[in-house]
PDB file of N, CA and C in Angstrom:
ATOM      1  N   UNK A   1     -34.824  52.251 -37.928  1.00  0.00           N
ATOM      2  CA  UNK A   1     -34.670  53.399 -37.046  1.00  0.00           C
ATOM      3  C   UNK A   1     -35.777  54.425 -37.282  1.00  0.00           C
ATOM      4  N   UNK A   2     -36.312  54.408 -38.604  1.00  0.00           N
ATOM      5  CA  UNK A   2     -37.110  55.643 -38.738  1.00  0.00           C
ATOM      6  C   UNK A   2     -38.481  54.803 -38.286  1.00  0.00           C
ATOM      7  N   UNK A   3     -38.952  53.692 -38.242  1.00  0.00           N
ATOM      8  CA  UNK A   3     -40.061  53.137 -37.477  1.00  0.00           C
ATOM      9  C   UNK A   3     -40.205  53.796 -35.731  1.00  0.00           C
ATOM     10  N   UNK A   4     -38.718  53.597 -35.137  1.00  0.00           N
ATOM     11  CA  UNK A   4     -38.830  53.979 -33.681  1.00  0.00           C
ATOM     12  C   UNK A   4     -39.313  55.412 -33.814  1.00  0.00           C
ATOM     13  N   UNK A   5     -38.565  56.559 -34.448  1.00  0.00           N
ATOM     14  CA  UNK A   5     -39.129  57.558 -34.462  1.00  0.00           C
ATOM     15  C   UNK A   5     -40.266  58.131 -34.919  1.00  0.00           C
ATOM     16  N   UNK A   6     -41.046  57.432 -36.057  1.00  0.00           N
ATOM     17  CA  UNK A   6     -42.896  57.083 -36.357  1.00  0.00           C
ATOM     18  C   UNK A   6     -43.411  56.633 -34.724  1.00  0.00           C
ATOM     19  N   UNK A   7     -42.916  56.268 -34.114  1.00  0.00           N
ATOM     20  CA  UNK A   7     -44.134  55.091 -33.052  1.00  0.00           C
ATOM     21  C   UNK A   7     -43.616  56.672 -31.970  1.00  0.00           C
ATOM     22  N   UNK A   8     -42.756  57.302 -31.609  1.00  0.00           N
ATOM     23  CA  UNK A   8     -42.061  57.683 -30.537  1.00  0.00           C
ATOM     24  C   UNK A   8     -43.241  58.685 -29.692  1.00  0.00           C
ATOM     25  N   UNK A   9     -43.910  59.404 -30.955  1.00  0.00           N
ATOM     26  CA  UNK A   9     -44.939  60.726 -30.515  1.00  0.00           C
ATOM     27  C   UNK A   9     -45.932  59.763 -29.981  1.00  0.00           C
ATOM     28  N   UNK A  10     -46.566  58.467 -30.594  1.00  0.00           N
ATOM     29  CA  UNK A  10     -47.769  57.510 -29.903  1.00  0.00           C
ATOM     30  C   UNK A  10     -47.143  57.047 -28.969  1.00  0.00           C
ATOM     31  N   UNK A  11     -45.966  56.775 -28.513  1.00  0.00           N
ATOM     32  CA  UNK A  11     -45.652  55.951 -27.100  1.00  0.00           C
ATOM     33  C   UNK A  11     -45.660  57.047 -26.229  1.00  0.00           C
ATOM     34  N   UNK A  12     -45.002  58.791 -26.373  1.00  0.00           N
ATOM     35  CA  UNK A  12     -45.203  59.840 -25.488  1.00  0.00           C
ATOM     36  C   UNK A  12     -46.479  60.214 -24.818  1.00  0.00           C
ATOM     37  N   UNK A  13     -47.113  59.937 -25.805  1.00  0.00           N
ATOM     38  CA  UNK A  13     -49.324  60.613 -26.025  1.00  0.00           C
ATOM     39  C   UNK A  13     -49.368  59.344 -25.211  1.00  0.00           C
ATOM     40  N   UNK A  14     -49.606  58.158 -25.245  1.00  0.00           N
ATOM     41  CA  UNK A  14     -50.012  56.918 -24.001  1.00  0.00           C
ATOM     42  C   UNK A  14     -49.252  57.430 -22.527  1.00  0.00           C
ATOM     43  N   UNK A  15     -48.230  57.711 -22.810  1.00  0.00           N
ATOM     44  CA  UNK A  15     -47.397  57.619 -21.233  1.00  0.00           C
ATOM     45  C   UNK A  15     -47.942  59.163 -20.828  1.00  0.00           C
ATOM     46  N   UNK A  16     -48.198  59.882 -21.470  1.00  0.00           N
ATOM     47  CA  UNK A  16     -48.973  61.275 -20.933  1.00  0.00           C
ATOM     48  C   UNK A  16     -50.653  61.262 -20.629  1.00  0.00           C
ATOM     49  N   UNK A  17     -50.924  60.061 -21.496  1.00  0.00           N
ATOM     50  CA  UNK A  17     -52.625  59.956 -20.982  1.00  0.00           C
ATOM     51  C   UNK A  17     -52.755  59.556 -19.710  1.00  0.00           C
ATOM     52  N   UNK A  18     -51.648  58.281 -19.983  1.00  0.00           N
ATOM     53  CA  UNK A  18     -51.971  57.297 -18.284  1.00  0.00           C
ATOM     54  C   UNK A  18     -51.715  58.012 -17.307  1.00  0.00           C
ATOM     55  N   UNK A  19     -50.279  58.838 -17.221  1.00  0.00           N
ATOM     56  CA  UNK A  19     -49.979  59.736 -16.030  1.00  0.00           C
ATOM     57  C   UNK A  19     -51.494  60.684 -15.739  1.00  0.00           C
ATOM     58  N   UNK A  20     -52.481  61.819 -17.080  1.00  0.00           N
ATOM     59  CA  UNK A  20     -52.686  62.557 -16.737  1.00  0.00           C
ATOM     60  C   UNK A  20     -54.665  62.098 -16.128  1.00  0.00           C
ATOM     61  N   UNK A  21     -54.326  60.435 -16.882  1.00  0.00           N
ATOM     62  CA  UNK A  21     -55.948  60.301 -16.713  1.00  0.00           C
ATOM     63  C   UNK A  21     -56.385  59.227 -16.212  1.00  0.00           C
ATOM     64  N   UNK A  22     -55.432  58.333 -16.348  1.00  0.00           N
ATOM     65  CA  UNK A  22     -55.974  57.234 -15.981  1.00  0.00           C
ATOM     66  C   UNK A  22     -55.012  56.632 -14.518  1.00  0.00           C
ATOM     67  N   UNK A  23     -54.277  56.947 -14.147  1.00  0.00           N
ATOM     68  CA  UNK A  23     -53.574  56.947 -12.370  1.00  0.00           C
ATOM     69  C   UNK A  23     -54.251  57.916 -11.593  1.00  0.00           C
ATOM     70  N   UNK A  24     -54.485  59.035 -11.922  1.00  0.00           N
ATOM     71  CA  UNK A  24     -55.658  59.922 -10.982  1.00  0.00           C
ATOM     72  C   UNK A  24     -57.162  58.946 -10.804  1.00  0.00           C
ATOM     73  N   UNK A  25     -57.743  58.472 -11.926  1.00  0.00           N
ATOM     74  CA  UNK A  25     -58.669  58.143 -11.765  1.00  0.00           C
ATOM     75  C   UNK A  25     -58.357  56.719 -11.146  1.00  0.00           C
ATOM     76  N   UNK A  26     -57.882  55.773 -11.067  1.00  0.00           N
ATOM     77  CA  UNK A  26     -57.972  54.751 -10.374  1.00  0.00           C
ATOM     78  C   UNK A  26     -57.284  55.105  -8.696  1.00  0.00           C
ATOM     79  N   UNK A  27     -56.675  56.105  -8.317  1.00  0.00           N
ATOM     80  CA  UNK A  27     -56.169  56.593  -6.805  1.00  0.00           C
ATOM     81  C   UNK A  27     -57.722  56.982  -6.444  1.00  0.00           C
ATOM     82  N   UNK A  28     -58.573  57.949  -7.372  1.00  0.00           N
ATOM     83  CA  UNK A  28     -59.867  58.106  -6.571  1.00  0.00           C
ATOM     84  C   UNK A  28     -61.136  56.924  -6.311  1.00  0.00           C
ATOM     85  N   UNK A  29     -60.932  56.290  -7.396  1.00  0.00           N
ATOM     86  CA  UNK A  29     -61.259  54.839  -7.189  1.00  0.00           C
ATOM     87  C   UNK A  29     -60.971  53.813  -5.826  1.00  0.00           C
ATOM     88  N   UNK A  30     -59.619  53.836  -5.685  1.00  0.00           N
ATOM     89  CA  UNK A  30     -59.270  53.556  -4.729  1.00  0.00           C
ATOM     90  C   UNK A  30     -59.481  54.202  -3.392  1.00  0.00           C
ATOM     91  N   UNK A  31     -59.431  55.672  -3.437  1.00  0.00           N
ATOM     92  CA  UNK A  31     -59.536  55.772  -2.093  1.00  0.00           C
ATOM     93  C   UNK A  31     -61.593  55.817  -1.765  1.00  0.00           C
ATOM     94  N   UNK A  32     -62.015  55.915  -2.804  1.00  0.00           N
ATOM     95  CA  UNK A  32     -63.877  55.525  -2.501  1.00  0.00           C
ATOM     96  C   UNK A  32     -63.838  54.458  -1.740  1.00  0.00           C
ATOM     97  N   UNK A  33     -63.399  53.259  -2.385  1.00  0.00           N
ATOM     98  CA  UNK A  33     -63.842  52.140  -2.171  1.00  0.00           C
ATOM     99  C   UNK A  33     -63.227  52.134  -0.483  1.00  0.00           C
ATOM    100  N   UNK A  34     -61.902  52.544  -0.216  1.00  0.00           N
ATOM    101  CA  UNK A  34     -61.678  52.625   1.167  1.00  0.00           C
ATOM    102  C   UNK A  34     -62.246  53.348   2.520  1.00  0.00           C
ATOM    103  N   UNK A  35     -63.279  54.217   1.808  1.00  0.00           N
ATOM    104  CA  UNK A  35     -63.910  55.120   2.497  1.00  0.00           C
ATOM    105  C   UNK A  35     -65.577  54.320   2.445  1.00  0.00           C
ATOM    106  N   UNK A  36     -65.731  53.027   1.543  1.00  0.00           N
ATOM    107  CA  UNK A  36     -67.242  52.804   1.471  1.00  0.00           C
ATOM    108  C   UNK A  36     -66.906  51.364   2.768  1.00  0.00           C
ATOM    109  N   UNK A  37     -65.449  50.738   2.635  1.00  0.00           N
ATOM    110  CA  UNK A  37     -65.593  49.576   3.420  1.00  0.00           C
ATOM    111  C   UNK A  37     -65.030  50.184   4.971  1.00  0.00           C
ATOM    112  N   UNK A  38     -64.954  51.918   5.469  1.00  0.00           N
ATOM    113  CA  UNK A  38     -64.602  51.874   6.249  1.00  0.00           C
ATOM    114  C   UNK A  38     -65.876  52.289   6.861  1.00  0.00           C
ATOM    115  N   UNK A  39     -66.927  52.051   6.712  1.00  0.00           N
ATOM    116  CA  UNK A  39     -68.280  52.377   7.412  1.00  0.00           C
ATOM    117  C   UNK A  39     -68.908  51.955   8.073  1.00  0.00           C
ATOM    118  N   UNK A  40     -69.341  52.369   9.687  1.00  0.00           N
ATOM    119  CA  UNK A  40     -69.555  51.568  10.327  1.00  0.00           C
ATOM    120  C   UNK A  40     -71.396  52.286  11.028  1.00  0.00           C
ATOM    121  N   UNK A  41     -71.529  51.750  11.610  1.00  0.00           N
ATOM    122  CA  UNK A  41     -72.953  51.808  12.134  1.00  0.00           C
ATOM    123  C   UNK A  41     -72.036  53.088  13.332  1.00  0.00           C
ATOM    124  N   UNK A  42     -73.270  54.330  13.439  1.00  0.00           N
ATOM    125  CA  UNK A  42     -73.348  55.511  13.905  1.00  0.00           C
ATOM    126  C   UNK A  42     -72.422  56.764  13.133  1.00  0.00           C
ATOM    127  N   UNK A  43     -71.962  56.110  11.945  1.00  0.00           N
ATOM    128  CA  UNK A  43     -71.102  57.291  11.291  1.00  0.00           C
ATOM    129  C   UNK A  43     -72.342  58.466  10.411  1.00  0.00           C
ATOM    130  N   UNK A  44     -71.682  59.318   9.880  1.00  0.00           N
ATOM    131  CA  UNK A  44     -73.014  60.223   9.760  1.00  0.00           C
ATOM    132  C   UNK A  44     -72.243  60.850   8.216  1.00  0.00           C
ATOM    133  N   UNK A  45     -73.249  60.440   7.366  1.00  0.00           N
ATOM    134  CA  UNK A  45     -73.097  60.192   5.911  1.00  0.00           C
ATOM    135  C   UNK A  45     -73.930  60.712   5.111  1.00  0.00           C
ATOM    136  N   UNK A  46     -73.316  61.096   3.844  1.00  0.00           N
ATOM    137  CA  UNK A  46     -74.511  62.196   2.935  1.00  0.00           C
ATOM    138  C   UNK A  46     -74.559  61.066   1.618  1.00  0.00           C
ATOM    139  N   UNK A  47     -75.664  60.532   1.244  1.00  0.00           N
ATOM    140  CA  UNK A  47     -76.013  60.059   0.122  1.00  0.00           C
ATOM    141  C   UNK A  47     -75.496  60.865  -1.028  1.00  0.00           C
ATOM    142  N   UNK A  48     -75.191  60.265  -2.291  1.00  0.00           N
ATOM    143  CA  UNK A  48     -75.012  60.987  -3.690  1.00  0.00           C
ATOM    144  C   UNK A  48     -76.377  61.577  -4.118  1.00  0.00           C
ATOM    145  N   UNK A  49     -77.130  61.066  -3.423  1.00  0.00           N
ATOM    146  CA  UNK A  49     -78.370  62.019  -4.150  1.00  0.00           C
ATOM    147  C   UNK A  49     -78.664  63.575  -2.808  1.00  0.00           C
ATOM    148  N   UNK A  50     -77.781  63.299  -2.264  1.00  0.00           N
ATOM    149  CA  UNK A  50     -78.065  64.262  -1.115  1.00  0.00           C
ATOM    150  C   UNK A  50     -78.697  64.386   0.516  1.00  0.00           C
ATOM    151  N   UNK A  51     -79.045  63.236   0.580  1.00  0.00           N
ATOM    152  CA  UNK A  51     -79.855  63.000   1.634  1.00  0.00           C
ATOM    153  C   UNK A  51     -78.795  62.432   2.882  1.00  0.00           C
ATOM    154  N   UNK A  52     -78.937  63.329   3.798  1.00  0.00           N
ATOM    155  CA  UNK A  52     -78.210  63.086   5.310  1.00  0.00           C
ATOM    156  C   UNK A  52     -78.197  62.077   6.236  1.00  0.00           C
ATOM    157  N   UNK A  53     -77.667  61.363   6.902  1.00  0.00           N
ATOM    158  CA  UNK A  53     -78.145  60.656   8.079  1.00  0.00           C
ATOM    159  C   UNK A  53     -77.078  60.077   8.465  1.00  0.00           C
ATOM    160  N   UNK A  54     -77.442  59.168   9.656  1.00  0.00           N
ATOM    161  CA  UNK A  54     -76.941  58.415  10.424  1.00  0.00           C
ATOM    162  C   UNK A  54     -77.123  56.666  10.244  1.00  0.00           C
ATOM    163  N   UNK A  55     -75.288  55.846  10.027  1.00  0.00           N
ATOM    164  CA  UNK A  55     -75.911  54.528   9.750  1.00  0.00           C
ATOM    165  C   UNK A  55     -76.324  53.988  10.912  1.00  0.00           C
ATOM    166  N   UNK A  56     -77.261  53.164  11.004  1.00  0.00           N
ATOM    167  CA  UNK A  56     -77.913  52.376  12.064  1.00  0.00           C
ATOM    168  C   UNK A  56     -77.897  50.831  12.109  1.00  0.00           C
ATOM    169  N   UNK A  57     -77.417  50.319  10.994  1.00  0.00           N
ATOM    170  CA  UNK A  57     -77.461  49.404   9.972  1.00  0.00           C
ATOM    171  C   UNK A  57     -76.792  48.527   9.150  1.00  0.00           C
ATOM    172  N   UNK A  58     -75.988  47.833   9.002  1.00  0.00           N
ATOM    173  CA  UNK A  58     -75.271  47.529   7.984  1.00  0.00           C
ATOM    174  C   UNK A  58     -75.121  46.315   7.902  1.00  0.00           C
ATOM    175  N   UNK A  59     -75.631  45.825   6.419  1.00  0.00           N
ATOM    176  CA  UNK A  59     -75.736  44.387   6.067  1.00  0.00           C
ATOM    177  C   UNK A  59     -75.603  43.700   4.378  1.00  0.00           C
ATOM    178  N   UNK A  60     -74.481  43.674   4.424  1.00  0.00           N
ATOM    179  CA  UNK A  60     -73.342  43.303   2.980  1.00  0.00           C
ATOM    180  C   UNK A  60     -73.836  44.546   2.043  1.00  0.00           C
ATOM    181  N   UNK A  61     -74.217  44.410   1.349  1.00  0.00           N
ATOM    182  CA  UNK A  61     -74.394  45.610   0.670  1.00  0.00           C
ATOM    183  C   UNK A  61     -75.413  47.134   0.928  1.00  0.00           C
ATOM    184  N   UNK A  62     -76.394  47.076   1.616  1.00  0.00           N
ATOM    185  CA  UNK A  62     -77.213  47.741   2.380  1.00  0.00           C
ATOM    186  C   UNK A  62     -77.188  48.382   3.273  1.00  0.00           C
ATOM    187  N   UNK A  63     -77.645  49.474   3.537  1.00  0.00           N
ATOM    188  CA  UNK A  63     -77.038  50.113   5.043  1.00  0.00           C
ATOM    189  C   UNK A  63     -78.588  50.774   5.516  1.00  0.00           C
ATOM    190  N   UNK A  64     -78.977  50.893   6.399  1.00  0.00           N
ATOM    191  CA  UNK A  64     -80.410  51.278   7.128  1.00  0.00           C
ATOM    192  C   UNK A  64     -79.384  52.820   7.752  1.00  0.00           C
ATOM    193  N   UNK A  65     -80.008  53.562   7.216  1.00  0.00           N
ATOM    194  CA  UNK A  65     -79.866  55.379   7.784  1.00  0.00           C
ATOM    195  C   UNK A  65     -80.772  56.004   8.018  1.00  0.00           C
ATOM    196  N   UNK A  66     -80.821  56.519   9.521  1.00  0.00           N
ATOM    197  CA  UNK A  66     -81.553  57.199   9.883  1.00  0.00           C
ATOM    198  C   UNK A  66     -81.948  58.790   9.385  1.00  0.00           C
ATOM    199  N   UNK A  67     -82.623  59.155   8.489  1.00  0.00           N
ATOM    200  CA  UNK A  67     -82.681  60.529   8.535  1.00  0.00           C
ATOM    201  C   UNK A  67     -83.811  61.364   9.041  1.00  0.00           C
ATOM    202  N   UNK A  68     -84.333  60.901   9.664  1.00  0.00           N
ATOM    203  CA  UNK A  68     -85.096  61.739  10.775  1.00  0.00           C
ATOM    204  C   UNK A  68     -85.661  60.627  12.079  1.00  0.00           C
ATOM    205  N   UNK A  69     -86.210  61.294  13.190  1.00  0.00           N
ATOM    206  CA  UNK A  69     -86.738  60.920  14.584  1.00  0.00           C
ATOM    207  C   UNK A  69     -87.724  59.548  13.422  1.00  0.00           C
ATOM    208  N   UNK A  70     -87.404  58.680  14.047  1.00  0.00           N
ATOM    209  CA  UNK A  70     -88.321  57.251  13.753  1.00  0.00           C
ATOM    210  C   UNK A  70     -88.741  57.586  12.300  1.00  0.00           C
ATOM    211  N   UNK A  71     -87.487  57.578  11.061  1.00  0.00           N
ATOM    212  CA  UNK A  71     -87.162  57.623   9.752  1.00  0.00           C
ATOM    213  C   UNK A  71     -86.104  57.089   9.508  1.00  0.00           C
ATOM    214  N   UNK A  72     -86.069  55.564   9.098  1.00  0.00           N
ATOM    215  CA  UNK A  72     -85.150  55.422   8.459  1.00  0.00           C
ATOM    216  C   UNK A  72     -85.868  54.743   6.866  1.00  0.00           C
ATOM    217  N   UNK A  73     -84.234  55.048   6.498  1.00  0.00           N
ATOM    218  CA  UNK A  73     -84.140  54.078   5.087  1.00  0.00           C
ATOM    219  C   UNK A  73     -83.308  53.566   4.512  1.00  0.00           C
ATOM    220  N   UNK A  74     -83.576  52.644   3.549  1.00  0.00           N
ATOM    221  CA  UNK A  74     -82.486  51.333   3.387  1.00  0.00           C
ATOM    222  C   UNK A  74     -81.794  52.039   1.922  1.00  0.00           C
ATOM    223  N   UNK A  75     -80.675  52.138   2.084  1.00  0.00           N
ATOM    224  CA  UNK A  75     -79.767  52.392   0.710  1.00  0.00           C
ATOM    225  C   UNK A  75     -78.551  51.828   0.484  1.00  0.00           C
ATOM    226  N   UNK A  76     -78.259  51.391  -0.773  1.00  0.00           N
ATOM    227  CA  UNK A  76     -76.836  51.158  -0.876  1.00  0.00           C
ATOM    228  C   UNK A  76     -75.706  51.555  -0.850  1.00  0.00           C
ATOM    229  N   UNK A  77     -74.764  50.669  -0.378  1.00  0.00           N
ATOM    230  CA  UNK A  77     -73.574  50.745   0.090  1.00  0.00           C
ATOM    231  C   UNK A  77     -72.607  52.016  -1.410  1.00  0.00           C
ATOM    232  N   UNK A  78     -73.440  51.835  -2.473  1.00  0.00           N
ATOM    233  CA  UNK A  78     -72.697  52.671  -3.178  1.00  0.00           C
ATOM    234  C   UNK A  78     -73.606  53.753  -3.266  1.00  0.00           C
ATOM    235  N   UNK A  79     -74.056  53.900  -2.872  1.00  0.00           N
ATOM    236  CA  UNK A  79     -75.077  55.528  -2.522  1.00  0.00           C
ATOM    237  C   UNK A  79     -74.254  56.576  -1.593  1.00  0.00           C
ATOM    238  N   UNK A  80     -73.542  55.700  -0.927  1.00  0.00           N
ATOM    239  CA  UNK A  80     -72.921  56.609   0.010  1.00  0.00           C
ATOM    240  C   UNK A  80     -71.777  57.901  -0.821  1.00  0.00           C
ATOM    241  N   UNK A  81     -72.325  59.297  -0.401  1.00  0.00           N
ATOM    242  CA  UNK A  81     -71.329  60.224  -1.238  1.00  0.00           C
ATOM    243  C   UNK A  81     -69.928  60.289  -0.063  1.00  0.00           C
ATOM    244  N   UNK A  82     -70.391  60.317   0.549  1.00  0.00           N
ATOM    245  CA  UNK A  82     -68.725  60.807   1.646  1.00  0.00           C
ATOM    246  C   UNK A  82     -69.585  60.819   3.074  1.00  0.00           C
ATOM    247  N   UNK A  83     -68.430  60.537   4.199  1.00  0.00           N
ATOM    248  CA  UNK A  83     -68.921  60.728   5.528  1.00  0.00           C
ATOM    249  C   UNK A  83     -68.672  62.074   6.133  1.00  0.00           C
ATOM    250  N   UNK A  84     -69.416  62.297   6.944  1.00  0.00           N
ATOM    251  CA  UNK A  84     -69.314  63.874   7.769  1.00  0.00           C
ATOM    252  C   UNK A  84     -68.199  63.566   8.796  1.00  0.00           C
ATOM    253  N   UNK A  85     -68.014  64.780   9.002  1.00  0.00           N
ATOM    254  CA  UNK A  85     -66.964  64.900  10.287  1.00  0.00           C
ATOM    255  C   UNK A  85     -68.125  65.188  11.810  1.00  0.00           C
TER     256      UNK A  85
END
C-alpha cells in the first residue's frame, strides 16, 4: 500500500503533463496538417518566413505561388504559415 502512495504524486505529474502539454500540442498538430491538405490552387497564403501570395500550383509536396505580376515561386507544402481570408 505504501508503494501505491510513493508512485501516486508521479502518476498525477504524467496525467497533468499530458492534459497540459502534450493533447494541446498534438490538436495543433492536427489542425496544421488539416489546413496544409486543405489547399487548393487560387487560395491566398502567407509563408512561415513571411512572404504573401497566391497558389497557382500544386504538385505533391510543392506549391508554385504567385507573389508578384509574372513572379512566381516554388515552396513547400510545409512553408505554408496559414491562409488569408
Amino acid at each position: 500500500m505504501q508503494i501505491l502512495g510513493g508512485l501516486l504524486p508521479f502518476v498525477v505529474m504524467t496525467v497533468l503533463f499530458w492534459f497540459l502539454f502534450i493533447k494541446p500540442q498534438k490538436k495543433r498538430q492536427q489542425e496544421r496538417q488539416e489546413m496544409l491538405d486543405s489547399l487548393e490552387i487560387g487560395a491566398k497564403i502567407v509563408t512561415i518566413g513571411g512572404i504573401k501570395g497566391e497558389i497557382t500550383e500544386i504538385k505533391d509536396d510543392e506549391l508554385g505561388v504567385k507573389i508578384a505580376s509574372e513572379v512566381e515561386i516554388k515552396v513547400s507544402r510545409m512553408a505554408v504559415g496559414r491562409i488569408e481570408d
